[in-house]
Protein backbone atom coordinates (compact mmCIF):
# COMPACT_ATOMS: atom_id res chain seq x y z
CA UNK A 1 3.62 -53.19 -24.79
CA UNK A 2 5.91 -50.56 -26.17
CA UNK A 3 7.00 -51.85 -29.20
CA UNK A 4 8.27 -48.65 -30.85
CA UNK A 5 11.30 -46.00 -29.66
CA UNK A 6 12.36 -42.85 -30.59
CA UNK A 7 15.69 -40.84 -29.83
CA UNK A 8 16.28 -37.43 -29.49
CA UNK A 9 19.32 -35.32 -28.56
CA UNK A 10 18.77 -32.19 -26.35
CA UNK A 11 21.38 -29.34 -25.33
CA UNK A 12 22.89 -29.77 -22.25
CA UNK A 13 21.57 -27.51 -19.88
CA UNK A 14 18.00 -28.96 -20.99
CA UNK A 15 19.64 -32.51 -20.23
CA UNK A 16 20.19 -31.37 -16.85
CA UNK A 17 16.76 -29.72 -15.95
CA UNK A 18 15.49 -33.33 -17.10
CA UNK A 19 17.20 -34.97 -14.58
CA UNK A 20 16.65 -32.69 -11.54
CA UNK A 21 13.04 -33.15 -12.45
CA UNK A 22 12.95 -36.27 -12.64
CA UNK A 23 15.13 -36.73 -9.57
CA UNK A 24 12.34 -34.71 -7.63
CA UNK A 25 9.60 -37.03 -9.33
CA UNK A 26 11.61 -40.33 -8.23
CA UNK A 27 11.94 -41.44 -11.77
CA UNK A 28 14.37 -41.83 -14.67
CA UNK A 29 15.10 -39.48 -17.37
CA UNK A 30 13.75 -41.27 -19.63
CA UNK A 31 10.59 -41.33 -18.12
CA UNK A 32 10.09 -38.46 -17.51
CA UNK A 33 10.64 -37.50 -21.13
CA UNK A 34 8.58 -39.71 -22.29
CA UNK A 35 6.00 -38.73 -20.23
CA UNK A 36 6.55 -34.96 -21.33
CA UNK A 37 6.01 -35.77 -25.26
CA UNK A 38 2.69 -37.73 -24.40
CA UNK A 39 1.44 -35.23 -22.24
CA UNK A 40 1.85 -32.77 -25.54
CA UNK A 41 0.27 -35.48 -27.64
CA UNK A 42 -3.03 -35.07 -25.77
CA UNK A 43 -4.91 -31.87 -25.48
CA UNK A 44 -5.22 -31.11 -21.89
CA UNK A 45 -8.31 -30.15 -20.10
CA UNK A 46 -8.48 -26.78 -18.96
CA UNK A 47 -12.11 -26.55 -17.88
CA UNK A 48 -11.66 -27.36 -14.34
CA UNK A 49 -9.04 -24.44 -13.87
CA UNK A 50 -11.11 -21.50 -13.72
CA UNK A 51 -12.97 -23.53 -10.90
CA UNK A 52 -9.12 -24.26 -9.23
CA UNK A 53 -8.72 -20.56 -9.39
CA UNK A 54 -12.07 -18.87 -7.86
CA UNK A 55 -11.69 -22.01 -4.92
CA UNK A 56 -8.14 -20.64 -4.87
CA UNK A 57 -9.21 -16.58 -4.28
CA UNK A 58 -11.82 -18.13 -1.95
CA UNK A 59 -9.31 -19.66 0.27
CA UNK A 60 -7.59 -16.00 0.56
CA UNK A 61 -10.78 -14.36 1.06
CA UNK A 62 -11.35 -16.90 3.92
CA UNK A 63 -8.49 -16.14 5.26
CA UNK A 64 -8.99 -12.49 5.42
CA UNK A 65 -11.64 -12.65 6.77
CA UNK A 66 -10.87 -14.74 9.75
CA UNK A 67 -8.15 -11.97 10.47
CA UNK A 68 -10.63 -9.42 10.51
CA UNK A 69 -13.00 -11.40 12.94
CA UNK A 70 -9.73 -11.80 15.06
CA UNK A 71 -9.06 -7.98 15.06
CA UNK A 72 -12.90 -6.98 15.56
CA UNK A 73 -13.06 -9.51 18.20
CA UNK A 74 -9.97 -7.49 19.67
CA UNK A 75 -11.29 -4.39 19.15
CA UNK A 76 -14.23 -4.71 20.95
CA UNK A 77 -12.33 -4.82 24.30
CA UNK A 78 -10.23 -1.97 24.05
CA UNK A 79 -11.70 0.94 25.68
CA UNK A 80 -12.36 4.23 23.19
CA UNK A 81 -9.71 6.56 22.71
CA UNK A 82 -6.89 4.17 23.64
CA UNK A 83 -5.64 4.22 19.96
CA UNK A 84 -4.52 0.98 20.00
CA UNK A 85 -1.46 1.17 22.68
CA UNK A 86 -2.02 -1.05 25.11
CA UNK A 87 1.54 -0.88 26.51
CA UNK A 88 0.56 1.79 29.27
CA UNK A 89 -2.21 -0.15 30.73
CA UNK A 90 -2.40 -1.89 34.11
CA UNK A 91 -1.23 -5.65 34.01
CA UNK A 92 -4.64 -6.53 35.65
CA UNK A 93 -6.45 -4.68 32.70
CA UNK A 94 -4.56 -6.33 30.08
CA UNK A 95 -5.14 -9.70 31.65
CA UNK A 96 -9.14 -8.69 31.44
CA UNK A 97 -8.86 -7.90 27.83
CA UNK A 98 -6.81 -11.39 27.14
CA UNK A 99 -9.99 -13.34 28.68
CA UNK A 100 -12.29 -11.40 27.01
CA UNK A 101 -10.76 -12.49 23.32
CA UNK A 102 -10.26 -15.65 24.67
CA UNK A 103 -14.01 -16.17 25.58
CA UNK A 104 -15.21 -14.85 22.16
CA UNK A 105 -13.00 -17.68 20.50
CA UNK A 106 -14.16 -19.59 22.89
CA UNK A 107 -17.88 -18.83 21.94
CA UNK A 108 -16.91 -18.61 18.21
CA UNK A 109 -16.29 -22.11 18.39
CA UNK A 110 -19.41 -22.58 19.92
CA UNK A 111 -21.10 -21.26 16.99
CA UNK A 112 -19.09 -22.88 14.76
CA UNK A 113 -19.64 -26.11 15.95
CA UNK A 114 -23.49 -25.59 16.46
CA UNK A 115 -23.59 -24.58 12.50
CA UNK A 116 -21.64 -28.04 11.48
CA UNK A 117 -24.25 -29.62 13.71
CA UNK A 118 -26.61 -28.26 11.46
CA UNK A 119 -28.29 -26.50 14.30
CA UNK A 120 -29.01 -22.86 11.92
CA UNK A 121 -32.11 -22.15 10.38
CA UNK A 122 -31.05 -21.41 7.04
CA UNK A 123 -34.05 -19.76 6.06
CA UNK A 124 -33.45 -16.85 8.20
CA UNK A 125 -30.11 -17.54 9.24
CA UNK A 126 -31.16 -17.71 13.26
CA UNK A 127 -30.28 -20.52 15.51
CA UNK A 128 -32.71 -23.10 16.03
CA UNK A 129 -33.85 -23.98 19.48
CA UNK A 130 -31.47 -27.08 19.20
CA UNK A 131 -28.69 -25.05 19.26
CA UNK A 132 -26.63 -25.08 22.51
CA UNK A 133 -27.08 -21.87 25.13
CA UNK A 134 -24.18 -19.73 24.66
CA UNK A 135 -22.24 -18.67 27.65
CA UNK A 136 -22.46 -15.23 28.86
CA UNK A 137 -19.34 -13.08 28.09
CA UNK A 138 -18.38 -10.68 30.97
């Protein structure tokens, strides 16, 4: 039970940032406020950010790198010395490169789901003889 209250006067412009935020939070002013001056009552727990942060960079990183599996996946089926324009090729050429990348996703799911499954040797990092038989890539 609350048996205690305290008033306070704040300038106006901070009066209004109170009630935006506490329009976004669905409560009152007052509430808000209040929760404000206990939160600064209480020391607050930092030890868990530095763990936020690194799971943070490692969400990035993962990121990253699925971009670069993406482009070396890409890569792979563009012939040597094309530079990277694939405008001038044939149609039927470009439609072989397309199913290429599309069978190496294809097959990188494959491995991905194999290594949920639990099907890696994570000793040596091989696939087990559980593991599915991969399709052949033409």
């Amino acid at each position: 039970m609350r048996d205690k209250s305290i008033h306070i006067r704040v300038e106006h412009d901070d009066y209004e940032k109170l009630v935006q935020r506490a329009g976004s939070m669905k409560m009152t002013p007052s509430a808000v406020a209040r929760g404000l001056v206990l939160q600064g009552l209480w020391p607050i727990d930092h030890k868990h950010d530095a763990l936020l942060d690194r799971l943070e960079r490692l969400e990035i990183l993962m990121m990253k790198v699925s971009i670069l599996a993406a482009s070396a996946v890409a890569s792979t089926v563009i012939p040597p010395g094309l530079e990277g324009d694939v405008s001038e090729l044939e149609e039927g050429f470009k439609e072989q490169m397309r199913h290429h990348i599309r069978q190496s996703i294809k097959q990188g799911k494959n491995v991905d789901g194999a290594y949920d499954k639990g099907r890696f040797d994570e000793r040596n990092g091989s696939v087990c003889a559980a593991a599915p038989k991969l399709a052949r890539v033409d």
